[in-house]
PDB file of N, CA and C in Angstrom:
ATOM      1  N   UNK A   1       0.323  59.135  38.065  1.00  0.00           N
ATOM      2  CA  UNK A   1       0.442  57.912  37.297  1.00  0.00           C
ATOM      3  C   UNK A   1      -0.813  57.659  36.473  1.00  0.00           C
ATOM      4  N   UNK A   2      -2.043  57.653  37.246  1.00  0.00           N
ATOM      5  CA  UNK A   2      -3.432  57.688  36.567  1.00  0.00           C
ATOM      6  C   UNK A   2      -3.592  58.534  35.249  1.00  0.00           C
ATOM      7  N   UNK A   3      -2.687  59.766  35.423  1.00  0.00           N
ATOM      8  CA  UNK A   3      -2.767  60.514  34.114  1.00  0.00           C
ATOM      9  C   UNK A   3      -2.040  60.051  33.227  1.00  0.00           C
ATOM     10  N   UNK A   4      -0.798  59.611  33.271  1.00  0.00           N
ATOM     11  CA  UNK A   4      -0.137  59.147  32.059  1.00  0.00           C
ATOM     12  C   UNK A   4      -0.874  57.643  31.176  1.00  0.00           C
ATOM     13  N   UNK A   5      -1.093  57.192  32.413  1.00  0.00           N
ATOM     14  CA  UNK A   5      -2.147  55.775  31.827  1.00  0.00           C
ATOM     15  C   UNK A   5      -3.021  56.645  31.247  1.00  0.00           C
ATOM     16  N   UNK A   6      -3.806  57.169  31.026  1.00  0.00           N
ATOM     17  CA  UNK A   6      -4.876  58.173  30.578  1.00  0.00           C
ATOM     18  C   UNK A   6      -4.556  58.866  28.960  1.00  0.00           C
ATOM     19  N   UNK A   7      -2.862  58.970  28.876  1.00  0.00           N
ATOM     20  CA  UNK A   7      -2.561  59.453  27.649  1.00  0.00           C
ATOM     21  C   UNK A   7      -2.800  58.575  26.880  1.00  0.00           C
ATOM     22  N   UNK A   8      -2.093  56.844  27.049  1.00  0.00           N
ATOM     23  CA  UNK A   8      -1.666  55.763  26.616  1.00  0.00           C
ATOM     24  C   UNK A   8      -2.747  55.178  26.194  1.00  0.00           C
ATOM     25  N   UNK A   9      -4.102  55.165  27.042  1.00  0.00           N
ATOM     26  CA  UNK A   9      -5.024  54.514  26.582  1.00  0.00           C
ATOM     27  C   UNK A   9      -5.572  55.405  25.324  1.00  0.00           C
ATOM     28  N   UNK A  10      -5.662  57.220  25.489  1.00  0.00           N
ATOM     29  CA  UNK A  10      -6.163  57.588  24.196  1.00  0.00           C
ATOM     30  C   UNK A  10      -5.270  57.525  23.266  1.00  0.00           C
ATOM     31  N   UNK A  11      -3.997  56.973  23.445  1.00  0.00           N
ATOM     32  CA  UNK A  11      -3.431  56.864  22.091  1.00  0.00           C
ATOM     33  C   UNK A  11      -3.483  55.273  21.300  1.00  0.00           C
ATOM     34  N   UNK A  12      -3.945  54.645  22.253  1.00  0.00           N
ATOM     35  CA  UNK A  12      -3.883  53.102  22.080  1.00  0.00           C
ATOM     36  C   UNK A  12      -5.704  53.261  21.352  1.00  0.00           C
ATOM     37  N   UNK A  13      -6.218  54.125  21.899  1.00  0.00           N
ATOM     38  CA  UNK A  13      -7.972  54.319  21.443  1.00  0.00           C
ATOM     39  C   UNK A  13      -7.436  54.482  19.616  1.00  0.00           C
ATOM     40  N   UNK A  14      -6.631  55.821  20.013  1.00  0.00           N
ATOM     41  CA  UNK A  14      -6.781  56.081  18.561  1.00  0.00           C
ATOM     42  C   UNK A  14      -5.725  55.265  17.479  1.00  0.00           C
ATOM     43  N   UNK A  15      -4.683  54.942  17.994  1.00  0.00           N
ATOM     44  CA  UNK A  15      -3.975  53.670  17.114  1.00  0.00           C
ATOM     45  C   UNK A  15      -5.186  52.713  16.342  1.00  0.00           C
ATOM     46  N   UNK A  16      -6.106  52.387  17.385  1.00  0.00           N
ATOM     47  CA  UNK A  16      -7.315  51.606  17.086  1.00  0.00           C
ATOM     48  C   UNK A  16      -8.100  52.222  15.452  1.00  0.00           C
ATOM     49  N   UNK A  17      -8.585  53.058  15.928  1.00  0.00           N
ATOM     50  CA  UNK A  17      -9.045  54.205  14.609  1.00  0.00           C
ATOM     51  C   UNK A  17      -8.099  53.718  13.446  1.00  0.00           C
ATOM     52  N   UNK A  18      -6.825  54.169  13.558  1.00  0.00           N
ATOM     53  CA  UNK A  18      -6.036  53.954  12.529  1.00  0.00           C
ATOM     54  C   UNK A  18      -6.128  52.576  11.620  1.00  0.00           C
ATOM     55  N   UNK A  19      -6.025  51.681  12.547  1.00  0.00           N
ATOM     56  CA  UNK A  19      -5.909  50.425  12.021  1.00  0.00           C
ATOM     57  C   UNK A  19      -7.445  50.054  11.490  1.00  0.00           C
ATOM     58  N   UNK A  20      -8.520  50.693  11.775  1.00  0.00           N
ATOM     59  CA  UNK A  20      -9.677  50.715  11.549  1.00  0.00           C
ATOM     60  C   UNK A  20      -9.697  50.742   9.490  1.00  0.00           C
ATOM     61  N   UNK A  21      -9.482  52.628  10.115  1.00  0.00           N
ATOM     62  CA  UNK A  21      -9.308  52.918   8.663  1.00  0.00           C
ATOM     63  C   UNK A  21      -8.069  52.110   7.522  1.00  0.00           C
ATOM     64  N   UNK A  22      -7.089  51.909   8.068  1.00  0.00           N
ATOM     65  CA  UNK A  22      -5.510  50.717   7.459  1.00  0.00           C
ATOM     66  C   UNK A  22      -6.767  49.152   6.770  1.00  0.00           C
ATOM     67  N   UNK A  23      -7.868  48.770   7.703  1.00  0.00           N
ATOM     68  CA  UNK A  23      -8.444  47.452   7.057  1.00  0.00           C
ATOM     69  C   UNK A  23      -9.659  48.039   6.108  1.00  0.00           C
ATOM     70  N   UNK A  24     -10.212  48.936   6.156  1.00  0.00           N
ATOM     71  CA  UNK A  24     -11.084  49.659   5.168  1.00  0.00           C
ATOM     72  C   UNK A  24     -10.057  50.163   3.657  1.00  0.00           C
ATOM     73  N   UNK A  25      -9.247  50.886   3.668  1.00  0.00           N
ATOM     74  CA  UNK A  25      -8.615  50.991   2.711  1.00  0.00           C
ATOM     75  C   UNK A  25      -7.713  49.650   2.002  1.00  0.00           C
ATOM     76  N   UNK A  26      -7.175  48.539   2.316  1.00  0.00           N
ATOM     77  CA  UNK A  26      -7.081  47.697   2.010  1.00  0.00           C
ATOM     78  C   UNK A  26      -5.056  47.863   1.939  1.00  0.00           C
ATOM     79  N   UNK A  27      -4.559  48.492   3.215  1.00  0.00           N
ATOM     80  CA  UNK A  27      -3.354  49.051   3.508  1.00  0.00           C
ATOM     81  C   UNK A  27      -2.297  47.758   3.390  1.00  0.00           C
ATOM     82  N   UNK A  28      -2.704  46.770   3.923  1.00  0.00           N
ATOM     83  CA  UNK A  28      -2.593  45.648   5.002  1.00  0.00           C
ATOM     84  C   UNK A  28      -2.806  44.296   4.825  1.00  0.00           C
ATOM     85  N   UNK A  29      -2.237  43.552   4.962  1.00  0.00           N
ATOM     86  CA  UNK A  29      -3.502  42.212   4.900  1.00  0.00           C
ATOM     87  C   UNK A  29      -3.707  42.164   6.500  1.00  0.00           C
ATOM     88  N   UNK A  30      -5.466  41.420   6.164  1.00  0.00           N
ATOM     89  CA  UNK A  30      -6.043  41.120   7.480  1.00  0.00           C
ATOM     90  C   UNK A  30      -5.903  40.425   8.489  1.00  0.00           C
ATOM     91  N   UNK A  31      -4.604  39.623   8.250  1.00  0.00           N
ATOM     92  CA  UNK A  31      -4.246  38.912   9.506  1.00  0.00           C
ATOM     93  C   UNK A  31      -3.599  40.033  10.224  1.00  0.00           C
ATOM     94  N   UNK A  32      -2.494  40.762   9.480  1.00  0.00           N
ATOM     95  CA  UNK A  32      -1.827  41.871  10.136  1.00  0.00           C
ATOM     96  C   UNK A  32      -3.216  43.207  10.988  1.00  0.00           C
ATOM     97  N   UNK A  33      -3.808  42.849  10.478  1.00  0.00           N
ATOM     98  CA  UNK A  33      -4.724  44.116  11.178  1.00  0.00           C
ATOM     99  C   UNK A  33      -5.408  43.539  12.206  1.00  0.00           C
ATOM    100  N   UNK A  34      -6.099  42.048  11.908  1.00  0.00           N
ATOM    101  CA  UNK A  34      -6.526  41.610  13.384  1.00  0.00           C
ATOM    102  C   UNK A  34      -5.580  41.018  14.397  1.00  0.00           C
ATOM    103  N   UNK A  35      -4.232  41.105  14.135  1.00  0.00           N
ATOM    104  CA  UNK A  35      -3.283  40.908  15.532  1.00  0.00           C
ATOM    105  C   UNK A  35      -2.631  42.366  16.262  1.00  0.00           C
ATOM    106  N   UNK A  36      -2.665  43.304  15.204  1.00  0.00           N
ATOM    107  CA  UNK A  36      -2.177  44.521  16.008  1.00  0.00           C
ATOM    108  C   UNK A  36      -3.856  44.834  16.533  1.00  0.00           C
ATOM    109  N   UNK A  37      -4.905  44.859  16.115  1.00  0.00           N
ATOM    110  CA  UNK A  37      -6.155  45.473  16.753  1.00  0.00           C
ATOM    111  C   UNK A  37      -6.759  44.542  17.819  1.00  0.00           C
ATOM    112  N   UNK A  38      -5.779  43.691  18.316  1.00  0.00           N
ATOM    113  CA  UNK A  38      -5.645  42.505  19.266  1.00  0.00           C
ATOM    114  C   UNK A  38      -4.816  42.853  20.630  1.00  0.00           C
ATOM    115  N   UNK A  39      -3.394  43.273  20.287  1.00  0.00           N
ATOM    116  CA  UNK A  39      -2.287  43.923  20.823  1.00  0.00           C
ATOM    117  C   UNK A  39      -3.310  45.279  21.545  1.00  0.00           C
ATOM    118  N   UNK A  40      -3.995  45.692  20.223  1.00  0.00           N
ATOM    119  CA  UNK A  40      -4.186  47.320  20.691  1.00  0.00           C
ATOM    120  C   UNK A  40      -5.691  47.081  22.207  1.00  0.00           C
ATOM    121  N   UNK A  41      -6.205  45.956  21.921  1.00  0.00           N
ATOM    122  CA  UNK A  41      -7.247  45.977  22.589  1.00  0.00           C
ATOM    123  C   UNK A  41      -6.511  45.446  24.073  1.00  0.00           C
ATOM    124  N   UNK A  42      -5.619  44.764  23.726  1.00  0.00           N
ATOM    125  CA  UNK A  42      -4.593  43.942  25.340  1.00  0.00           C
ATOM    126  C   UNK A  42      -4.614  45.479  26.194  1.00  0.00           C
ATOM    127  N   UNK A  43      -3.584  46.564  24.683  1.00  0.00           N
ATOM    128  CA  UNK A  43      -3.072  47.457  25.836  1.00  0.00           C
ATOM    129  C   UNK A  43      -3.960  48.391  26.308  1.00  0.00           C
ATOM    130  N   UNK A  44      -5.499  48.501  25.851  1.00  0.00           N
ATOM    131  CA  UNK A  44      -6.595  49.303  26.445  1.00  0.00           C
ATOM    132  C   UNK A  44      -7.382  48.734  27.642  1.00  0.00           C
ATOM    133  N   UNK A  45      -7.313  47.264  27.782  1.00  0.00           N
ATOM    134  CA  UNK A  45      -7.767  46.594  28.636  1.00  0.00           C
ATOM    135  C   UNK A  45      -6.598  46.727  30.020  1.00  0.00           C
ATOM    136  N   UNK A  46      -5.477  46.284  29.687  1.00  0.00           N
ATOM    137  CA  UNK A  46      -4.339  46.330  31.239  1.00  0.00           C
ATOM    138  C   UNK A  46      -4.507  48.325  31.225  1.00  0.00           C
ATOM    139  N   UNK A  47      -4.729  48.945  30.307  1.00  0.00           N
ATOM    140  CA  UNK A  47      -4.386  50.607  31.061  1.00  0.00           C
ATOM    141  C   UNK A  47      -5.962  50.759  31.833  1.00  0.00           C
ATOM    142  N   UNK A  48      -6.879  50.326  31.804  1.00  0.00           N
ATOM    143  CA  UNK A  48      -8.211  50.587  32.109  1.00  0.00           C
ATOM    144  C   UNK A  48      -8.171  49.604  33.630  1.00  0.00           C
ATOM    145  N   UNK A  49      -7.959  48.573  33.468  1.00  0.00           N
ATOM    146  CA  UNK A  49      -7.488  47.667  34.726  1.00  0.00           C
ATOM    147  C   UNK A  49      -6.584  48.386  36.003  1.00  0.00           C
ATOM    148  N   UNK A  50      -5.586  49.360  34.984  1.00  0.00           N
ATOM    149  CA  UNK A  50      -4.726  49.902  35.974  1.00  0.00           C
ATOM    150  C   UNK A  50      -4.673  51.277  36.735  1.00  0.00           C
ATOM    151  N   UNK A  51      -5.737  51.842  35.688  1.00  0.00           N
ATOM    152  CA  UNK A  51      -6.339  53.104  36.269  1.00  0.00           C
ATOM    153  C   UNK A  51      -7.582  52.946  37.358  1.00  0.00           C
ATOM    154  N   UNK A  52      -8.458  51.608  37.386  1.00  0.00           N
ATOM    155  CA  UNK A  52      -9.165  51.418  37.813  1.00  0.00           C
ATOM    156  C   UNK A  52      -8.975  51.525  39.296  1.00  0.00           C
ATOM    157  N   UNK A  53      -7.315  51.006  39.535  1.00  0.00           N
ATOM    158  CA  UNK A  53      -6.057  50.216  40.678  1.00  0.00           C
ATOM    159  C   UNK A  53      -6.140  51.359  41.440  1.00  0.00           C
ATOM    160  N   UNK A  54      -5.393  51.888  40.692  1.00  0.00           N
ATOM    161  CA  UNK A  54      -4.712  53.247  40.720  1.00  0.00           C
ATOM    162  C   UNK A  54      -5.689  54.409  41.735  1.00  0.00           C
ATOM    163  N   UNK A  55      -6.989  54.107  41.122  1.00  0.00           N
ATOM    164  CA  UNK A  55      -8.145  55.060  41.536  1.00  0.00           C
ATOM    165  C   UNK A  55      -8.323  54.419  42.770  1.00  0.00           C
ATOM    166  N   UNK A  56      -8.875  53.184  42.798  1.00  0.00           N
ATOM    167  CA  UNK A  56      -9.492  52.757  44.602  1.00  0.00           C
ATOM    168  C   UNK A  56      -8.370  52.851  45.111  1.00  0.00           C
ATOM    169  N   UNK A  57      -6.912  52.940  45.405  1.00  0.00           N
ATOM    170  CA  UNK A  57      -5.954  52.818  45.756  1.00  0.00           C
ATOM    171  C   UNK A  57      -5.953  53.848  46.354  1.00  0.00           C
ATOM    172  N   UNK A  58      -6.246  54.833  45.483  1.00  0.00           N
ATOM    173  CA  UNK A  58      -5.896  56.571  46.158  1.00  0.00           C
ATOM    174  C   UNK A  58      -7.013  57.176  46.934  1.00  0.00           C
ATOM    175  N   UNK A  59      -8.033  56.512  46.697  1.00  0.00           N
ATOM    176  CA  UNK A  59      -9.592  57.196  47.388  1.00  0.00           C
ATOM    177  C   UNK A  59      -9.442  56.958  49.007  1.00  0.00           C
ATOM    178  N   UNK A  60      -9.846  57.818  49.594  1.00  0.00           N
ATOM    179  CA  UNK A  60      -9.851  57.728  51.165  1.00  0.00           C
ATOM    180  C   UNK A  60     -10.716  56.494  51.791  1.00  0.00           C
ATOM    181  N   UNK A  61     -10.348  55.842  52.532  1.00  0.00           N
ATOM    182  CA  UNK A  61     -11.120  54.917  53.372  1.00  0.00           C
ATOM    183  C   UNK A  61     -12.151  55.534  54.019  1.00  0.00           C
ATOM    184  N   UNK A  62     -13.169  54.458  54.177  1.00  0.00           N
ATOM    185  CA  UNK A  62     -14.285  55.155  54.974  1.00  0.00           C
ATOM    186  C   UNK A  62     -14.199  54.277  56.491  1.00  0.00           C
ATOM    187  N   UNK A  63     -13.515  55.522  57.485  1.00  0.00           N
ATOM    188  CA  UNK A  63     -12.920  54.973  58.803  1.00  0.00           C
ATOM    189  C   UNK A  63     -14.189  55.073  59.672  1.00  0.00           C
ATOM    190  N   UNK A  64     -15.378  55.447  59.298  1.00  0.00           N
ATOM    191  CA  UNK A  64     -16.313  55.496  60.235  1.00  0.00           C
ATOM    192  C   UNK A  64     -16.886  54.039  60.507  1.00  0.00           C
ATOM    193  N   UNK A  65     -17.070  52.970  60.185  1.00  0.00           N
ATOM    194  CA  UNK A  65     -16.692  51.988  60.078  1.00  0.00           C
ATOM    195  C   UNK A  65     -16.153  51.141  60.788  1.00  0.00           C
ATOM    196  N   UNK A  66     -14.999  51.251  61.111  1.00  0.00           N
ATOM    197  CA  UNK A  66     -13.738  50.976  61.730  1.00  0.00           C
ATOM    198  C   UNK A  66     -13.707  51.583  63.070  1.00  0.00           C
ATOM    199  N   UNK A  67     -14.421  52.608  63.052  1.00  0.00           N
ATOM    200  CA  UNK A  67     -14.519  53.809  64.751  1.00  0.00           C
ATOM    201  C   UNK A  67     -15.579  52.844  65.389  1.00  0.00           C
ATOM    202  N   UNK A  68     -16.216  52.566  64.644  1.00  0.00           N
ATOM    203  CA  UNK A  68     -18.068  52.500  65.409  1.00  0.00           C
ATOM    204  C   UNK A  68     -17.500  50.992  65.852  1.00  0.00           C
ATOM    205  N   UNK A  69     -16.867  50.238  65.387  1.00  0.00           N
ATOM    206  CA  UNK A  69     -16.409  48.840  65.668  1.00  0.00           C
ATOM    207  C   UNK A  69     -15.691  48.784  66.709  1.00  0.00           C
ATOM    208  N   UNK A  70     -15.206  49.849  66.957  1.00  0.00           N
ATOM    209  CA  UNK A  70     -13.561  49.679  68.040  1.00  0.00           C
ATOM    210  C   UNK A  70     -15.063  50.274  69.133  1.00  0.00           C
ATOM    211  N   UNK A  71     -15.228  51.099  69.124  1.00  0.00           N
ATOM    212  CA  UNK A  71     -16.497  52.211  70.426  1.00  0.00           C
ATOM    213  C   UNK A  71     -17.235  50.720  70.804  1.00  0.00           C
ATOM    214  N   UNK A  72     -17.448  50.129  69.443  1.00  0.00           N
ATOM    215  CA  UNK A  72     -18.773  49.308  70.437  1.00  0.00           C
ATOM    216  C   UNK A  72     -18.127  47.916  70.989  1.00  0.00           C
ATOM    217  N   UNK A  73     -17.173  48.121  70.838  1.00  0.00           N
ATOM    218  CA  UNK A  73     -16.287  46.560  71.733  1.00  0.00           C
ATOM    219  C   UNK A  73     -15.683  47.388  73.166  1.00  0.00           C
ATOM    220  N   UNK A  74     -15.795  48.752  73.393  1.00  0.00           N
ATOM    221  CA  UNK A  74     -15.299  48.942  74.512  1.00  0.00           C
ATOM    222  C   UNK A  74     -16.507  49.441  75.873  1.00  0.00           C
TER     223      UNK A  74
END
């Protein structure tokens, strides 16, 4: 799952680029470019949020911790 979020954000990176270059060339008007480069920043922020998830989610617990707690109550 972490990887596909991973595609989405570099394509949402580079959508960004695009619309970069779309307000430099004068493609557009600028309201239209600062609400999609708005949109584009939403969907780089929730895929970065969700890979973040995704990652502590999957990383192993550190049970040593949890051992030394249970040993020293018995």
């Amino acid at each position: 799952m972490a990887n596909k979020l991973n595609i989405v954000l570099e394509e949402a990176d580079e959508s960004q680029s695009w619309l970069e270059l779309a307000a430099k060339c004068g493609v557009t008007s600028p309201e239209s470019i600062r609400d999609l480069h708005f949109r584009a920043n939403r969907i780089v922020g929730l895929c970065v949020a969700s890979i973040q998830t995704l990652r502590s989610e999957t990383q192993p617990r550190n049970r040593g911790s949890e051992e030394s707690k249970i040993e020293a109550k018995a």
